[in-house]
Protein backbone atom coordinates (compact mmCIF):
# COMPACT_ATOMS: atom_id res chain seq x y z
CA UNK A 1 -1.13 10.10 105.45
CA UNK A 2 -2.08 10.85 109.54
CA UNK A 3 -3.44 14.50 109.83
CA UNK A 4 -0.21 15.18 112.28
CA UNK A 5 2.38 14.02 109.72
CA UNK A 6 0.49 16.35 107.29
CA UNK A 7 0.69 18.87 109.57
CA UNK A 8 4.72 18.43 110.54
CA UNK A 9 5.19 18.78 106.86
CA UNK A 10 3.56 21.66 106.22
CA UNK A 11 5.60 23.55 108.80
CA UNK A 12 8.46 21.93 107.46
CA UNK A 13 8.36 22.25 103.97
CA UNK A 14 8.16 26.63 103.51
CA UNK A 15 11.16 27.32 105.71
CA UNK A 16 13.49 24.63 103.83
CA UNK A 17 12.57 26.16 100.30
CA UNK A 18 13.14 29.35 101.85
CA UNK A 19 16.32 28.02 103.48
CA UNK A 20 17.47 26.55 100.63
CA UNK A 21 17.23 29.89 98.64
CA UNK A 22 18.74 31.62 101.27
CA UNK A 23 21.69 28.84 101.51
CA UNK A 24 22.26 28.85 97.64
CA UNK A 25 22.41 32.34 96.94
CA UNK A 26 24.72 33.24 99.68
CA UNK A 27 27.13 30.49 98.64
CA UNK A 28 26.61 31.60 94.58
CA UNK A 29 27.23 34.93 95.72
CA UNK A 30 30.53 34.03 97.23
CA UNK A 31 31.33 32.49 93.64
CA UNK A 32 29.86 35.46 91.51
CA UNK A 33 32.69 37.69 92.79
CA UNK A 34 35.33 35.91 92.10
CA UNK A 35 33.97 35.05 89.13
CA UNK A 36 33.38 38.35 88.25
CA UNK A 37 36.99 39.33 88.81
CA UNK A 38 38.29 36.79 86.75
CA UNK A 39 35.87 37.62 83.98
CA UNK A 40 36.72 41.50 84.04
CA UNK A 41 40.78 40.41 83.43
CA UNK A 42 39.96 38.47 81.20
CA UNK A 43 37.20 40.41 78.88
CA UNK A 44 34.68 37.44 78.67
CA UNK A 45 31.08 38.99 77.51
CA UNK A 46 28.47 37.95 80.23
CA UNK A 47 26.86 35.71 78.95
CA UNK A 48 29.64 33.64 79.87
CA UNK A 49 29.79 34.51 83.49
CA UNK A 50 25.64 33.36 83.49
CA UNK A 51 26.54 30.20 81.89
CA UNK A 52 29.72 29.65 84.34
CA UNK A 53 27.17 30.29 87.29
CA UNK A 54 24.30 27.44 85.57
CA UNK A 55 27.14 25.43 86.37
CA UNK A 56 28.33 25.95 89.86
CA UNK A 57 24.28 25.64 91.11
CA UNK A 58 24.20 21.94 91.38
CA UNK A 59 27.37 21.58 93.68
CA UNK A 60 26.33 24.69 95.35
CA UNK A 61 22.70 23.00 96.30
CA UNK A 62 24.42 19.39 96.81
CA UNK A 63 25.64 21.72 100.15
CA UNK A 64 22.45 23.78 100.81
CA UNK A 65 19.74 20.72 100.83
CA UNK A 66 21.75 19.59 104.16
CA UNK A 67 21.96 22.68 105.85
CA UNK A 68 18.49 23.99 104.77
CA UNK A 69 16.93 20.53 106.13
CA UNK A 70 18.30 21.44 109.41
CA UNK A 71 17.68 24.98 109.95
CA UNK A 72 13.81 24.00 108.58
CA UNK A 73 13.00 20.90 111.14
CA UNK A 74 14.66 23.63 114.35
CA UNK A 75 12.07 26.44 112.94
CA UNK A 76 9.20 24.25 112.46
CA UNK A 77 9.73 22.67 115.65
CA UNK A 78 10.41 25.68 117.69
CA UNK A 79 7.35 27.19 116.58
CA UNK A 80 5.47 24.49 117.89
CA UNK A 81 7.23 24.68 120.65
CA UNK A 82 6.83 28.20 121.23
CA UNK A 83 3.19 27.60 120.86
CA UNK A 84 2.80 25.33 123.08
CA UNK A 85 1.02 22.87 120.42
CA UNK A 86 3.73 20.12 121.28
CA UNK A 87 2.51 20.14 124.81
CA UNK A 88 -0.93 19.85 123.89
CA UNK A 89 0.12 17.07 121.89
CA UNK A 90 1.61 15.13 124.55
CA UNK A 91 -1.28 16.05 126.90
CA UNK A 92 -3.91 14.20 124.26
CA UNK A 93 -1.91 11.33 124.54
CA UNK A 94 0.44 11.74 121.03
CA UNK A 95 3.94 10.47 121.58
CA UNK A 96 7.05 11.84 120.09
CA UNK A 97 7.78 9.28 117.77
CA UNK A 98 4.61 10.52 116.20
CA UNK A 99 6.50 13.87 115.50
CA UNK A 100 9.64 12.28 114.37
CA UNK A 101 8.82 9.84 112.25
CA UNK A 102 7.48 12.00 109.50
CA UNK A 103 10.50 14.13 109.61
CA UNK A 104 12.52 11.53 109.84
CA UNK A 105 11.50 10.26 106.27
CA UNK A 106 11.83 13.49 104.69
CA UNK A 107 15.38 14.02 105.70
CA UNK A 108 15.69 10.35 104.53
CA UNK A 109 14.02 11.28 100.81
CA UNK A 110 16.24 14.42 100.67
CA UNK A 111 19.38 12.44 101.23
CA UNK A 112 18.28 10.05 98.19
CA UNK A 113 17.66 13.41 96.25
CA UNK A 114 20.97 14.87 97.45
CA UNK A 115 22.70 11.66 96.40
CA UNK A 116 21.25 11.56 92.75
CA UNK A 117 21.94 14.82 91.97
CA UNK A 118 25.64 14.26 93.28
CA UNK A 119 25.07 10.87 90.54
CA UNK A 120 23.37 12.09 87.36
CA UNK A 121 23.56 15.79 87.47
CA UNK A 122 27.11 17.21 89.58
CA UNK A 123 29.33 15.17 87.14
CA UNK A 124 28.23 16.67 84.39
CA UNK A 125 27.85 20.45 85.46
CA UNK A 126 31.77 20.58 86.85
CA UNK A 127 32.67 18.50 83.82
CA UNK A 128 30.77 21.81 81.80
CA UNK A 129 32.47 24.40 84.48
CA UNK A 130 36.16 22.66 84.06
CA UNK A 131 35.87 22.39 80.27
CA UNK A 132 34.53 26.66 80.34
CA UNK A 133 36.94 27.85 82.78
CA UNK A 134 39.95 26.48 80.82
CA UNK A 135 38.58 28.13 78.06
CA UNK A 136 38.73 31.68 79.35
CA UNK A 137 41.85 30.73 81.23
CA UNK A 138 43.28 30.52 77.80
CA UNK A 139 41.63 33.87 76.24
CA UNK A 140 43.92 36.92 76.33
CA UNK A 141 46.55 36.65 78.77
CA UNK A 142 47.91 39.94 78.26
CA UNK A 143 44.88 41.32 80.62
CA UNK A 144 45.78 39.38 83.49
CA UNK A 145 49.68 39.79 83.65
CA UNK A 146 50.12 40.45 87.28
CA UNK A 147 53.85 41.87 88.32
CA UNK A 148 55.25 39.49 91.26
CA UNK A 149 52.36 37.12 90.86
CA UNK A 150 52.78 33.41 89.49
CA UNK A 151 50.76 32.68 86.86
CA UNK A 152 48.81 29.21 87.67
CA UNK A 153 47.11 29.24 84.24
CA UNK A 154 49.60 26.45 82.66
CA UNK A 155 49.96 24.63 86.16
CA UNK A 156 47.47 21.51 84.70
CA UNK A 157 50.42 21.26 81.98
CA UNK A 158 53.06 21.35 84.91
CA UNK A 159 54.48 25.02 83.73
CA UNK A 160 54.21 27.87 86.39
CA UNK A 161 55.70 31.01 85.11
CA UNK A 162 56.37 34.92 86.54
CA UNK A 163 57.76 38.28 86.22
CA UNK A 164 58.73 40.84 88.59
CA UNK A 165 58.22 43.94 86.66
CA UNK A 166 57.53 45.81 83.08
CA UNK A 167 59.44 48.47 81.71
CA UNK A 168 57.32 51.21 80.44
CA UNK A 169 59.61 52.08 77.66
CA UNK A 170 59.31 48.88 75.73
CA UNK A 171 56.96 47.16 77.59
CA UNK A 172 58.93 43.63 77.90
CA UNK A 173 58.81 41.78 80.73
CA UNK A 174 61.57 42.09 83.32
CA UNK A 175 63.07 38.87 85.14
CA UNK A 176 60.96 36.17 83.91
CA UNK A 177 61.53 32.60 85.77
CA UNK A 178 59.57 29.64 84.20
CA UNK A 179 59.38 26.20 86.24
CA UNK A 180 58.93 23.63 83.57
CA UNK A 181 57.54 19.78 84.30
CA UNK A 182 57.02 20.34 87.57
CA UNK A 183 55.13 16.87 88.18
CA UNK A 184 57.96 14.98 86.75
CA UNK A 185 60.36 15.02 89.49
CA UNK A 186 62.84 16.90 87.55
CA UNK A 187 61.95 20.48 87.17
CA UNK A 188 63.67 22.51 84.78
CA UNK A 189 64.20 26.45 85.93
CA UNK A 190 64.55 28.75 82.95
CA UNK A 191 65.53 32.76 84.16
CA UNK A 192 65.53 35.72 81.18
CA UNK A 193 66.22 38.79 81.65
CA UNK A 194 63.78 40.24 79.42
CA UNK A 195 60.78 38.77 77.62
CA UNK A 196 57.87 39.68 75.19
CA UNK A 197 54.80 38.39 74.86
CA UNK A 198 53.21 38.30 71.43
CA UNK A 199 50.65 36.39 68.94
CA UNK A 200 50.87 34.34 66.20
CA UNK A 201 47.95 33.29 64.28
CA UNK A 202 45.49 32.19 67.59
CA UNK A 203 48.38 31.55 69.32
CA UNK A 204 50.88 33.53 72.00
CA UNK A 205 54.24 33.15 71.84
CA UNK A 206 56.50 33.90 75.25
CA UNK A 207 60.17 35.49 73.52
CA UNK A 208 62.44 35.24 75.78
CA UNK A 209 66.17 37.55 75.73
CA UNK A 210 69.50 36.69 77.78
CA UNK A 211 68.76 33.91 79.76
CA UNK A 212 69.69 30.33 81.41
CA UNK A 213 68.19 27.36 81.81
CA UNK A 214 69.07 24.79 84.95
CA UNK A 215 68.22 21.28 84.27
CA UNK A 216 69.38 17.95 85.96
CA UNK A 217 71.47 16.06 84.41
CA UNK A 218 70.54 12.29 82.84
CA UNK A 219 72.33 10.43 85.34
CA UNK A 220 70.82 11.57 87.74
CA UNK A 221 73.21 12.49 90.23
CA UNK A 222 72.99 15.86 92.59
CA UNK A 223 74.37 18.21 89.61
CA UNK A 224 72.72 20.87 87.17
CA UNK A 225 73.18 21.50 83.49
CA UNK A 226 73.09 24.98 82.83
CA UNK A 227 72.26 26.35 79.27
CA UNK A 228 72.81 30.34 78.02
CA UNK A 229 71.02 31.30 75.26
CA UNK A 230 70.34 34.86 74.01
CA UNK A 231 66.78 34.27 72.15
CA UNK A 232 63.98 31.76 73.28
CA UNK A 233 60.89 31.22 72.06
CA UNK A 234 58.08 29.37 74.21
CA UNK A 235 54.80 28.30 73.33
CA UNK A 236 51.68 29.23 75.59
CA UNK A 237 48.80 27.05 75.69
CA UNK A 238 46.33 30.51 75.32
CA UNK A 239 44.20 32.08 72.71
CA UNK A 240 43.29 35.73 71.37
CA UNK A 241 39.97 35.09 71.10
CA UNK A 242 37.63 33.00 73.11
CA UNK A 243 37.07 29.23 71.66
CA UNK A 244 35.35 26.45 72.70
CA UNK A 245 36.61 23.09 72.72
CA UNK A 246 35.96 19.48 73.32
CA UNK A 247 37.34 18.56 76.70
CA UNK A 248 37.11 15.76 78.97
CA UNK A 249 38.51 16.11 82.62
CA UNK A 250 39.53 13.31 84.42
CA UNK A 251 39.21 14.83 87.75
CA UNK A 252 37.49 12.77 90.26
CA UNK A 253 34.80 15.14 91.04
CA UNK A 254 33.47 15.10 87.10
CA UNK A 255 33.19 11.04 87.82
CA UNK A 256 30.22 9.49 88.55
CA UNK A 257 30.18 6.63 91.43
CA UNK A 258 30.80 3.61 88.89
CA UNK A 259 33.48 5.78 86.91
CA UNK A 260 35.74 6.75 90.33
CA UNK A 261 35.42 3.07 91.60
CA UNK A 262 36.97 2.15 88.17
CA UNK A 263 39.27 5.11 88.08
CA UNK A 264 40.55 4.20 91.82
CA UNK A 265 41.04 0.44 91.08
CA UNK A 266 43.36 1.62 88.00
CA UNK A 267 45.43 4.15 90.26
CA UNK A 268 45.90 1.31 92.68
CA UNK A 269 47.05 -1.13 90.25
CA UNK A 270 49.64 1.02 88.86
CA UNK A 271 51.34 1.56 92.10
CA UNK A 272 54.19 -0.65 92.61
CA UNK A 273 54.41 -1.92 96.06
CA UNK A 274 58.50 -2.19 96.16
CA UNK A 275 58.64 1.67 95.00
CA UNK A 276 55.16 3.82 95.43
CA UNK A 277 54.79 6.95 93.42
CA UNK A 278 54.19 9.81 95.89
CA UNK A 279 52.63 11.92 93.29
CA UNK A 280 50.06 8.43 92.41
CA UNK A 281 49.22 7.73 96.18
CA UNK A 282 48.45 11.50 97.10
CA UNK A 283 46.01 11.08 93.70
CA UNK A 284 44.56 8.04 94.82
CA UNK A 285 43.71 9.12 98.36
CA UNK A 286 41.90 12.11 96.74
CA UNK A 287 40.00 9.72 94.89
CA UNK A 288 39.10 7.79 97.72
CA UNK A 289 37.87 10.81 99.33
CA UNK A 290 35.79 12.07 96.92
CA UNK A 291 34.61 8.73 96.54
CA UNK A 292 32.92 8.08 99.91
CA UNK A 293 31.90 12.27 100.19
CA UNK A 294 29.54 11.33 97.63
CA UNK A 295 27.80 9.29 99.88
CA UNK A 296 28.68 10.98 103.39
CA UNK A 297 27.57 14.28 102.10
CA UNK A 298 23.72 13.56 100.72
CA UNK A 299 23.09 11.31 104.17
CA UNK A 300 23.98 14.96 106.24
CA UNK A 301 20.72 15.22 105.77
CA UNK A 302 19.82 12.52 108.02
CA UNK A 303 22.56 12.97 110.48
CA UNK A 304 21.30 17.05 110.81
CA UNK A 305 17.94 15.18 111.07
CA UNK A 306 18.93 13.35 114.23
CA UNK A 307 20.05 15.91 116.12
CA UNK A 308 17.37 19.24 114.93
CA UNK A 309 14.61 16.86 116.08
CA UNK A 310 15.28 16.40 119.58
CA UNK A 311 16.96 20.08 119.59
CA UNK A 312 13.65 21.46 118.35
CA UNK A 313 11.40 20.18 120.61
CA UNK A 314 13.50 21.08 123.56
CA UNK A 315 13.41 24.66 122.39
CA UNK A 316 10.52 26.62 124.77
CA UNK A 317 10.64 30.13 124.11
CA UNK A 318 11.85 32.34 121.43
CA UNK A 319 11.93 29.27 119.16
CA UNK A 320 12.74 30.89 116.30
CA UNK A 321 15.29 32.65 116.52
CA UNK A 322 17.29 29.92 118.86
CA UNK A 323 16.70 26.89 116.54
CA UNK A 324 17.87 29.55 113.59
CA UNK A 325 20.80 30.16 116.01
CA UNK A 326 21.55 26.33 117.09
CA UNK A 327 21.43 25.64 113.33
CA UNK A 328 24.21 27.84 112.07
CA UNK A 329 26.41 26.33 114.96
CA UNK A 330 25.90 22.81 113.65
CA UNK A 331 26.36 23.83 110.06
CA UNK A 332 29.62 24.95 111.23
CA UNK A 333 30.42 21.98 113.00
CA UNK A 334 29.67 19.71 110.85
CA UNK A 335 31.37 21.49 107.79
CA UNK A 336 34.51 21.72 109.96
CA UNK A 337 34.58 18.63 111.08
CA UNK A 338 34.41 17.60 106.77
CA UNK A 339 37.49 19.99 106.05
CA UNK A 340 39.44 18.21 108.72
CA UNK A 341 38.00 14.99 107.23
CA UNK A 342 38.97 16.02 103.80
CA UNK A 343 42.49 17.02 104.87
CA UNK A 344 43.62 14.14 106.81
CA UNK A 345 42.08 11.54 104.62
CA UNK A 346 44.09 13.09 101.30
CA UNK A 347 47.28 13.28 103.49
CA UNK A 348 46.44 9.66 104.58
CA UNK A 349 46.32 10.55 108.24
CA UNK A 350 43.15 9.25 108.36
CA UNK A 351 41.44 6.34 106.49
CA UNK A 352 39.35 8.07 103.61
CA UNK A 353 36.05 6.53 104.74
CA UNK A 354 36.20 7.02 108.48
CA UNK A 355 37.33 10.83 107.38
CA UNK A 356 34.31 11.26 105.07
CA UNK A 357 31.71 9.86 107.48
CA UNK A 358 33.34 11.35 111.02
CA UNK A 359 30.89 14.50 110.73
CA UNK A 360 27.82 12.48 109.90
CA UNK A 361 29.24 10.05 112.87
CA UNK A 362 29.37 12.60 115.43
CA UNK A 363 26.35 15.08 114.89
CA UNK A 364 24.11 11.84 114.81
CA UNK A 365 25.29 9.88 117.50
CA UNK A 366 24.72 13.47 119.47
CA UNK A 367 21.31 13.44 117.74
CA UNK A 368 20.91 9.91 119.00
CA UNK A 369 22.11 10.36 122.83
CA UNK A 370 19.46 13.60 122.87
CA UNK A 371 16.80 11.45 121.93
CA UNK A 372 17.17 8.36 124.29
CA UNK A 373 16.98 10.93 127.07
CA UNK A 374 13.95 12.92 125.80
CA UNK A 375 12.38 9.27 126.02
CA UNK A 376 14.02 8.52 129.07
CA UNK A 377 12.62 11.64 130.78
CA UNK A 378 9.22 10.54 129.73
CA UNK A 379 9.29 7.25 130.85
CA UNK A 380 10.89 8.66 134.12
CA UNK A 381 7.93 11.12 134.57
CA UNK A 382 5.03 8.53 133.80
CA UNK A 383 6.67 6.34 136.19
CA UNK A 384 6.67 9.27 139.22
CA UNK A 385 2.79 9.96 137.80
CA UNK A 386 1.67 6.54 137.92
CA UNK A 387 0.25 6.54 141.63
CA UNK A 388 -1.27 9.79 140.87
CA UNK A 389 -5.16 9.69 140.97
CA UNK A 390 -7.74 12.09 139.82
CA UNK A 391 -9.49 13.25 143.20
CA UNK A 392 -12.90 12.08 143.97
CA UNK A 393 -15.62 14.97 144.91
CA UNK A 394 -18.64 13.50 146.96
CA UNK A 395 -21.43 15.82 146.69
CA UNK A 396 -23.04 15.26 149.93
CA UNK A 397 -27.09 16.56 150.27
CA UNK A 398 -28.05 16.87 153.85
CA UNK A 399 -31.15 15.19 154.90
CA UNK A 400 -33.86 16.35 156.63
C-alpha cells in the first residue's frame, strides 16, 4: 500500500469509529426510552430490556456505517484541507484521484460489510426482537390498560379492543368495543357495557356484561346481524407470567435475500389477476421494498462516498466543523429521500426498485457532477498555466 493511501486511511479510520459510536448510541438511545416505557407497564426485570437492546444493535448499525462513512471522509478531508496538506499535494505533482481512490475502496468494503450484516446477522436479531417483544406483549395486561386508548397488542391476530373508563367501585371496565377479524374483510363489532378482566390458569379471560355484537350477514349483502347477550366470555392471547416461546415471524425484514425472493414469488402467484387481493398486493409491495433496501441501503455507503469526497476537498477553512455540518444535511437528505421511497413504493406509486435506489441515485450523481468539475477546473487551470515560464536571471559580471 502507497504511503498517501496509508495516510488517507489513517485520518479516515478514528473519526468513523468515533462516528459510528456516536451514530449508534444516539439512535439506541431513541429506542431505550421507549423501551423503557413499555418495560415499566409491563413489569419485565431488566435483564430483558438488555437483551431486547442486543437485538436492536445490528439494524441500528446497518444505518450508522452509512452515515458515519460520510461524516468521517468530510472530517478527514477538511482537515487536510484546513491544513493546507492537499495543496501541497497538488503542488508536488499528486493528483486527486490519488486521494480518492483509497477512499473510494473503503466506502466500497463497508458497503460489502453493511450488506452481510443486513444477510447473516439482521435476520436473525429482529427474528430474536419479534419473537421477545411478543412475549412481554403478552405478560400482564392488567398494567398497561390505558382508558380511551386501543389496545394494539392482539392486532397481529386481527382483534383491536378498548375501553373508555373504570369504575372505581368494582373496578370493571366501562364501554368496551372489540373489532374482531379485522383482515378478513368482514369485521365483527362487539360493544358491552361492562367487562372484567381476570385469569385462569396462565391465561386471561375478557368477561364481558350486557352487550351486542354486529356482524354481516352470509350473503353478503349491505345488512348487519345483531346479537344481545348478557354474559361473554373472550379469550386473550396474554400471560401472567413471562414465558418464552418458539416463534417464527414471517415478516419480510426477519428474511434473508434468498428467503424474501422466495417469499415474494409465492405472494405473486397467489394473486389472481381477474380479482387481486388488496390486502396481498399492499403485502407484496412491502416485500418488494424491503427486498431491494437490502441492497440500496449497504451501497449508501458508496453513494455518501461520492459526494463527501469532492465536498471535502473543497472545504478551505474551518474544515471541521463545516464538513461535520454538510454531513448532517446529507444524512437528512438522503434518509428523507428513503422515507418517501419507502412510502410510495408500498403504496405502489412508485416502482419498488427505483423507490429504494432514488436516494443512492441522487446524492451520487451530485457526488459525480462535483467531481467532473473539480477535474475540469484543473484541466482548465493547467491549460491557462501552460505558456507560463519560470523567469530566467542572467547574472551579468562587468568586465574590466
Amino acid at each position: 500500500m502507497k504511503i498517501l493511501s496509508r495516510y488517507c486511511l489513517k485520518e479516515f479510520i478514528p473519526p468513523f469509529l468515533i462516528s459510528l459510536i456516536c451514530f449508534t448510541c444516539i439512535i439506541l438511545f431513541d429506542e431505550l426510552f421507549r423501551l423503557i416505557k413499555l418495560f415499566v407497564k409491563k413489569g419485565v426485570g431488566p435483564i430483558y430490556l438488555i437483551e431486547s437492546l442486543l437485538y436492536i444493535a445490528p439494524a441500528t448499525v446497518v444505518l450508522s456505517i452509512p452515515m458515519a462513512a460520510l461524516v468521517a471522509i468530510l472530517l478527514a478531508l477538511g482537515r487536510l484541507a484546513t491544513d493546507s496538506e492537499i495543496m501541497a499535494m497538488r503542488a508536488n505533482g499528486v493528483g486527486l484521484h490519488q486521494l480518492m481512490i483509497p477512499l473510494l475502496a473503503m466506502t466500497v468494503l463497508l458497503s460489502v460489510i453493511d450488506l452481510a450484516v443486513i444477510e447473516y446477522v439482521l435476520p436473525q436479531a429482529t427474528q430474536a426482537s419479534v419473537k421477545l417483544k411478543r412475549d412481554i406483549q403478552k405478560h400482564n395486561p392488567a398494567l398497561i390498560l390505558e382508558e380511551g386508548t386501543i389496545m394494539k397488542e392482539l392486532q397481529t391476530k386481527g382483534k383491536l379492543w378498548m375501553y373508555e373508563s373504570t369504575d372505581p367501585e368494582t373496578e370493571r371496565l366501562q364501554n368496551v368495543r372489540i373489532w374482531d377479524e379485522i383482515y378478513q374483510g368482514q369485521p365483527r363489532l362487539t360493544i358491552a357495557r361492562t367487562a372484567m378482566l381476570s385469569y385462569e390458569g396462565s391465561e386471561a379471560k375478557l368477561t364481558l356484561y350486557d352487550g351486542h355484537t354486529y356482524e354481516p350477514v352470509i350473503d353478503k349483502s349491505d345488512g348487519y346481524r345483531i346479537t344481545q347477550f348478557q354474559e361473554q366470555q373472550i379469550a386473550l392471547d396474554f400471560t401472567k407470567d413471562l414465558q418464552r416461546r418458539d416463534y417464527t415471524s414471517q415478516h419480510p425484514q426477519t428474511m434473508r435475500i434468498g428467503q424474501l425472493s422466495t417469499y415474494i414469488g409465492q405472494l405473486a402467484a397467489s394473486i389472481k389477476p381477474d380479482k387481486p387481493s388488496t390486502y396481498t398486493l399492499s403485502r407484496l409491495r412491502y416485500a418488494r421494498v424491503e427486498y431491494h433496501k437490502k441492497f440500496a441501503l449497504p451501497f449508501a455507503c458508496l453513494a455518501f462516498g461520492l459526494i463527501g469526497i469532492p465536498l471535502g476537498i473543497m472545504v478551505k477553512k474551518n474544515g471541521k466543523m463545516i464538513g461535520f455540518g454538510i454531513g448532517l444535511s446529507l444524512i437528512l437528505l438522503y434518509y428523507l429521500l428513503l422515507q418517501i421511497g419507502q412510502s410510495t413504493g408500498t403504496n405502489g406509486q412508485m416502482h419498488p426498485a427505483f423507490a429504494m435506489w432514488l436516494p443512492n441515485f441522487v446524492i451520487g450523481t451530485i457526488g459525480l457532477i462535483l467531481i467532473a468539475t473539480i477535474f475540469y477546473e484543473n484541466k482548465v487551470r493547467s491549460f491557462m498555466n501552460r505558456e507560463r515560464k519560470m523567469p530566467i536571471v542572467v547574472n551579468s559580471r562587468a568586465v574590466t
